[in-house]
C-alpha atoms as a PDB file:
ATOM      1  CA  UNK A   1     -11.481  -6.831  33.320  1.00  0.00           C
ATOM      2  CA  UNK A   2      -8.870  -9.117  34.297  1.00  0.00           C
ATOM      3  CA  UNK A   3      -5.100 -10.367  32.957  1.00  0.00           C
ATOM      4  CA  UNK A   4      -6.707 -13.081  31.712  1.00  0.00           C
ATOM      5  CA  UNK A   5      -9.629 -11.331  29.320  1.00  0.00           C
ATOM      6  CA  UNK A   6      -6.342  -8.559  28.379  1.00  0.00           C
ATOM      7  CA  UNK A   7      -4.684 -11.178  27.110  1.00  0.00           C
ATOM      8  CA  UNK A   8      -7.665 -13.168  25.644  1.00  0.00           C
ATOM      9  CA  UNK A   9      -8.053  -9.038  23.851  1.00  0.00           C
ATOM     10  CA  UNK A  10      -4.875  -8.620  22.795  1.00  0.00           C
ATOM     11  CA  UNK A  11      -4.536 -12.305  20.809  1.00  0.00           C
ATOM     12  CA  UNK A  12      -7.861 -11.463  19.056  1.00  0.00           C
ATOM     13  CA  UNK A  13      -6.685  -7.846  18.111  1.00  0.00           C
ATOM     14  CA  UNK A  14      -3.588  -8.799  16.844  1.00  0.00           C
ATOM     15  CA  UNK A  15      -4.664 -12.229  15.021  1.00  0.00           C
ATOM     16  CA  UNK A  16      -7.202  -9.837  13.641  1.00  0.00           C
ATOM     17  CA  UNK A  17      -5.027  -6.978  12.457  1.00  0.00           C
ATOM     18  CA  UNK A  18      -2.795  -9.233  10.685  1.00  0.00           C
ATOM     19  CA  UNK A  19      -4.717 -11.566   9.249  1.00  0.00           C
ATOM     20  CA  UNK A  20      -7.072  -9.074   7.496  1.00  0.00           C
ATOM     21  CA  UNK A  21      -4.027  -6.630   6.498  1.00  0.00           C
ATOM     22  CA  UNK A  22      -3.736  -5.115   3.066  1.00  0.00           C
ATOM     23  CA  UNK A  23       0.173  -6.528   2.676  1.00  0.00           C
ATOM     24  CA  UNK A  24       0.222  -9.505   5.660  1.00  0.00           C
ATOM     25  CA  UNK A  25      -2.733 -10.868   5.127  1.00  0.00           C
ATOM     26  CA  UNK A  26      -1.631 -12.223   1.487  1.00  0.00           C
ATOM     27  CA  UNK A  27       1.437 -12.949   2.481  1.00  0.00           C
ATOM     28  CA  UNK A  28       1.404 -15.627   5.359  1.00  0.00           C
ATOM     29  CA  UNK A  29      -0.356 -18.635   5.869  1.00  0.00           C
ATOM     30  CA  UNK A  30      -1.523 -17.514   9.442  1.00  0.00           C
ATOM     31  CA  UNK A  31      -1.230 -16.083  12.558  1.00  0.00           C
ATOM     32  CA  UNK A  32      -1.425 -18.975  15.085  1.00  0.00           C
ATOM     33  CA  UNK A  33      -1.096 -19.055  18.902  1.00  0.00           C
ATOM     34  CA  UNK A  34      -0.485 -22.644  19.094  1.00  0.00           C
ATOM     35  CA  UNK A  35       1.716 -23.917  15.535  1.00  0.00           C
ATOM     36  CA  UNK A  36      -0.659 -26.860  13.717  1.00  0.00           C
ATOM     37  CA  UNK A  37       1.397 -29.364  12.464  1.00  0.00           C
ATOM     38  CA  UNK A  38       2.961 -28.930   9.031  1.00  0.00           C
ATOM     39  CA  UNK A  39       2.000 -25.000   9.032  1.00  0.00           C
ATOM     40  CA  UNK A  40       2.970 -23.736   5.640  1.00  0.00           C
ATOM     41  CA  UNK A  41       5.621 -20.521   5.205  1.00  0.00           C
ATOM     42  CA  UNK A  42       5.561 -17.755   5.912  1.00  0.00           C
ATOM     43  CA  UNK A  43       3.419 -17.518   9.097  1.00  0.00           C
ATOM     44  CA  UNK A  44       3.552 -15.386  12.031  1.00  0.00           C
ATOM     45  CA  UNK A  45       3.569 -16.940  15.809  1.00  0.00           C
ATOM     46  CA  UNK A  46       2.509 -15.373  18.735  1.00  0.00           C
ATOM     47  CA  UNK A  47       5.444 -16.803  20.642  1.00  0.00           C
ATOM     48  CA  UNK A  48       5.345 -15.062  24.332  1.00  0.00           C
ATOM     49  CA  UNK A  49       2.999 -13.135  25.887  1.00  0.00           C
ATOM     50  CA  UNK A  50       3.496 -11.786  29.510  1.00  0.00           C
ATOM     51  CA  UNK A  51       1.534  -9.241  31.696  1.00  0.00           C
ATOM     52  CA  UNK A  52       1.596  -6.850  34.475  1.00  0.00           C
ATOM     53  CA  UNK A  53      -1.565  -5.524  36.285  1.00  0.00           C
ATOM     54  CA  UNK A  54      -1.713  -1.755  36.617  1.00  0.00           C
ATOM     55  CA  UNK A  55      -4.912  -1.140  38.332  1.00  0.00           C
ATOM     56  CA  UNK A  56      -6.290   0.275  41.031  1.00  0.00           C
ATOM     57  CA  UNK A  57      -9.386   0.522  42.999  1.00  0.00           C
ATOM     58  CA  UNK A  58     -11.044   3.073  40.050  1.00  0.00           C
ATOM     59  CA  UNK A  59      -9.089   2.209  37.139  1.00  0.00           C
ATOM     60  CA  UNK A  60      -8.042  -0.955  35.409  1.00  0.00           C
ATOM     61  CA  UNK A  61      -4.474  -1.319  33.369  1.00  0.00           C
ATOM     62  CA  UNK A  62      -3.240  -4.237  32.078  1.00  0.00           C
ATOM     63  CA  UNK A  63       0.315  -3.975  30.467  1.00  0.00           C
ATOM     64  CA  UNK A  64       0.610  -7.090  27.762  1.00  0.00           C
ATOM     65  CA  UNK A  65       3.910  -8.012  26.191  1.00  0.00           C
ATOM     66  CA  UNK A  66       3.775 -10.009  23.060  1.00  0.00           C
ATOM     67  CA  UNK A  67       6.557 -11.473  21.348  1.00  0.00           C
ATOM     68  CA  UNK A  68       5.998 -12.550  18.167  1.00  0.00           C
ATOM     69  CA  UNK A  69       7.825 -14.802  15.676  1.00  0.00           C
ATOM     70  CA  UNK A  70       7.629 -14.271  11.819  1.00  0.00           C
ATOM     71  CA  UNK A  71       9.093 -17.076  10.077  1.00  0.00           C
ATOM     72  CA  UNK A  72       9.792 -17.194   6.273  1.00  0.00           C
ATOM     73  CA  UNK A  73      11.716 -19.686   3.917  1.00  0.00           C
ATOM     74  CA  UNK A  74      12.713 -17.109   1.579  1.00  0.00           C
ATOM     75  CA  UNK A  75      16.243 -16.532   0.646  1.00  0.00           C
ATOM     76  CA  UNK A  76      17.649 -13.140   1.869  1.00  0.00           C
ATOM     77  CA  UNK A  77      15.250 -10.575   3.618  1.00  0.00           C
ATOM     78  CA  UNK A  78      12.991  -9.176   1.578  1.00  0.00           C
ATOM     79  CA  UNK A  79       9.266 -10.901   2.736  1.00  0.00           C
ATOM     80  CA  UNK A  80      10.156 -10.437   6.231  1.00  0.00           C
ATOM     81  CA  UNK A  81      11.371  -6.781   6.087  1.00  0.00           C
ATOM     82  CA  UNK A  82       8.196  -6.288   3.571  1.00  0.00           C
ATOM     83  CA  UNK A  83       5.944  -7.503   7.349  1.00  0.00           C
ATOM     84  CA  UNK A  84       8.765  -5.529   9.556  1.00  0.00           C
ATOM     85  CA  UNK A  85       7.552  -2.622   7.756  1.00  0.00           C
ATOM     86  CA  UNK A  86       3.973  -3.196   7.518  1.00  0.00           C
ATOM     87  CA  UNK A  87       3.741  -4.202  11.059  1.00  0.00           C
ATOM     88  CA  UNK A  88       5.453  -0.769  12.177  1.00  0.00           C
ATOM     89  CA  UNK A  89       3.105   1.127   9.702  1.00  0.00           C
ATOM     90  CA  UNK A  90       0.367  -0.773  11.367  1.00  0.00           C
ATOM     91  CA  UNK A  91       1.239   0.177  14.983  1.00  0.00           C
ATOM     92  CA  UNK A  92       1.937   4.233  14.002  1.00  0.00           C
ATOM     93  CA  UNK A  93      -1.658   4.867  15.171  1.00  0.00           C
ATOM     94  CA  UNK A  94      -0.826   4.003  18.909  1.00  0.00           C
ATOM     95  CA  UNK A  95      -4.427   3.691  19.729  1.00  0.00           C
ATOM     96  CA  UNK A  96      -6.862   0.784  19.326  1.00  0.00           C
ATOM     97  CA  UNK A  97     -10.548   1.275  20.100  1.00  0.00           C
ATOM     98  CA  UNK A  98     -11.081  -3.041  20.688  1.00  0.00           C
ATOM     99  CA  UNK A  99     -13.492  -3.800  23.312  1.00  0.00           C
ATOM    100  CA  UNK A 100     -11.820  -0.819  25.686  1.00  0.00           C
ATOM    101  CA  UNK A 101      -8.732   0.943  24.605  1.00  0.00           C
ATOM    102  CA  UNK A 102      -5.374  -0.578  23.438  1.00  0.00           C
ATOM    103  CA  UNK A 103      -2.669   1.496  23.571  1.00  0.00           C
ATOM    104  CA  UNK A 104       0.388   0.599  22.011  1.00  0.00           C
ATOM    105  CA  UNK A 105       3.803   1.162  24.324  1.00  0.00           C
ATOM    106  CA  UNK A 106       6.482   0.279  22.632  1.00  0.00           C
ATOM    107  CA  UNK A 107       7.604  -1.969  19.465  1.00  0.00           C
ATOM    108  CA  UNK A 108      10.965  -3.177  19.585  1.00  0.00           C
ATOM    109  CA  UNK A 109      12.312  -5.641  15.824  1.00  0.00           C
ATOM    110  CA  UNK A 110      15.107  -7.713  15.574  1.00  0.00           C
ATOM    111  CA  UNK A 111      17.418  -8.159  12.967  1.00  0.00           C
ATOM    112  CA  UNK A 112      15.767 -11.004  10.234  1.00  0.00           C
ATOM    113  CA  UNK A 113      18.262 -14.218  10.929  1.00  0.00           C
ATOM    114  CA  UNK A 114      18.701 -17.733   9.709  1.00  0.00           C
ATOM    115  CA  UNK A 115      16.385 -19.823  11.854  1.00  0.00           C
ATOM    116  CA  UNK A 116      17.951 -21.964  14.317  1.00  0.00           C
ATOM    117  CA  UNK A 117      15.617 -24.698  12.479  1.00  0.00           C
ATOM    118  CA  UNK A 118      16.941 -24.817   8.990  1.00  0.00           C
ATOM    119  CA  UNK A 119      16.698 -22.623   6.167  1.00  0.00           C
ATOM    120  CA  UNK A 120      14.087 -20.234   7.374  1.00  0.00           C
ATOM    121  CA  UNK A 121      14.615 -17.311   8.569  1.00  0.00           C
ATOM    122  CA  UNK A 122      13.099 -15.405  11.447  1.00  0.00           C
ATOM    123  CA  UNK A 123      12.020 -12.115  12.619  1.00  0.00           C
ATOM    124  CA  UNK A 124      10.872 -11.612  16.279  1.00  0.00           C
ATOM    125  CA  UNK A 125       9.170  -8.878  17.465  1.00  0.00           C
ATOM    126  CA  UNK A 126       7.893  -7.604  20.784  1.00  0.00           C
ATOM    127  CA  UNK A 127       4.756  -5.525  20.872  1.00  0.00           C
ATOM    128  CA  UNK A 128       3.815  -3.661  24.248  1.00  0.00           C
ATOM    129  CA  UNK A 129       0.395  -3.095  24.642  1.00  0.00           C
ATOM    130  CA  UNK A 130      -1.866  -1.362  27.612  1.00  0.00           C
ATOM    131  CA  UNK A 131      -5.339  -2.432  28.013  1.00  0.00           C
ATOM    132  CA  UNK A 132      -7.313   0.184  30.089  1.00  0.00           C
ATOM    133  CA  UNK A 133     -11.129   0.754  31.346  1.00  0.00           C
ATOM    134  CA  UNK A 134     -12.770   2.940  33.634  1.00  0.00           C
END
């Protein structure tokens, strides 16, 4: 394993979790790493990721830091805190069996805010996960 597959992993895991959730799934247009153009509302964006190598000579850690962006051009907060809530529900587990073990760290929300873009609006999340193998 190395940062690189982790975070190769994590992207897959994620795009994979949302995409195909009960709730998310019919309520964005995506989950993209890189935006297309003209991406339709709401979507999710994995904005940031960032790692840390924990491993040693017998055991490998990766610590992955995603930040993600939810954006939404509904009035007021409702969609967003609908996939704020989903997305915590979604993470309550902790631990992901996907292609070695995921565990989850910490997940830290924002308040939802007008975007600096316009009229959406914007959640932003930030999702730290471990990647470890034997």
């Amino acid at each position: 394993m190395n940062i690189t597959s982790s975070i190769l992993i994590a992207e897959k895991m994620l795009i994979e979790m949302l995409e195909k959730h009960s709730v998310i799934g019919k309520m964005i247009s995506g989950v993209y790493v890189y935006l297309p153009e003209n991406v339709k509302l709401p979507y999710i964006h994995i904005h940031k990721i960032s790692t840390k190598d924990y491993s040693t000579k017998t055991f490998q850690s990766t610590e992955i830091k995603i930040n993600l962006h939810c954006h939404s051009n509904e009035k007021g907060n409702t969609q967003l805190s609908i996939i704020q809530d989903e997305i915590t529900r979604m993470f309550a587990n902790k631990r992901f069996d996907y292609e070695g073990n995921i565990f989850l760290s910490s997940l830290t929300t924002s308040e939802i805010a007008p975007s600096k873009k316009g009229s959406n609006y914007t959640l932003n999340l930030d999702i730290n996960l471990k990647h470890m193998e034997n």
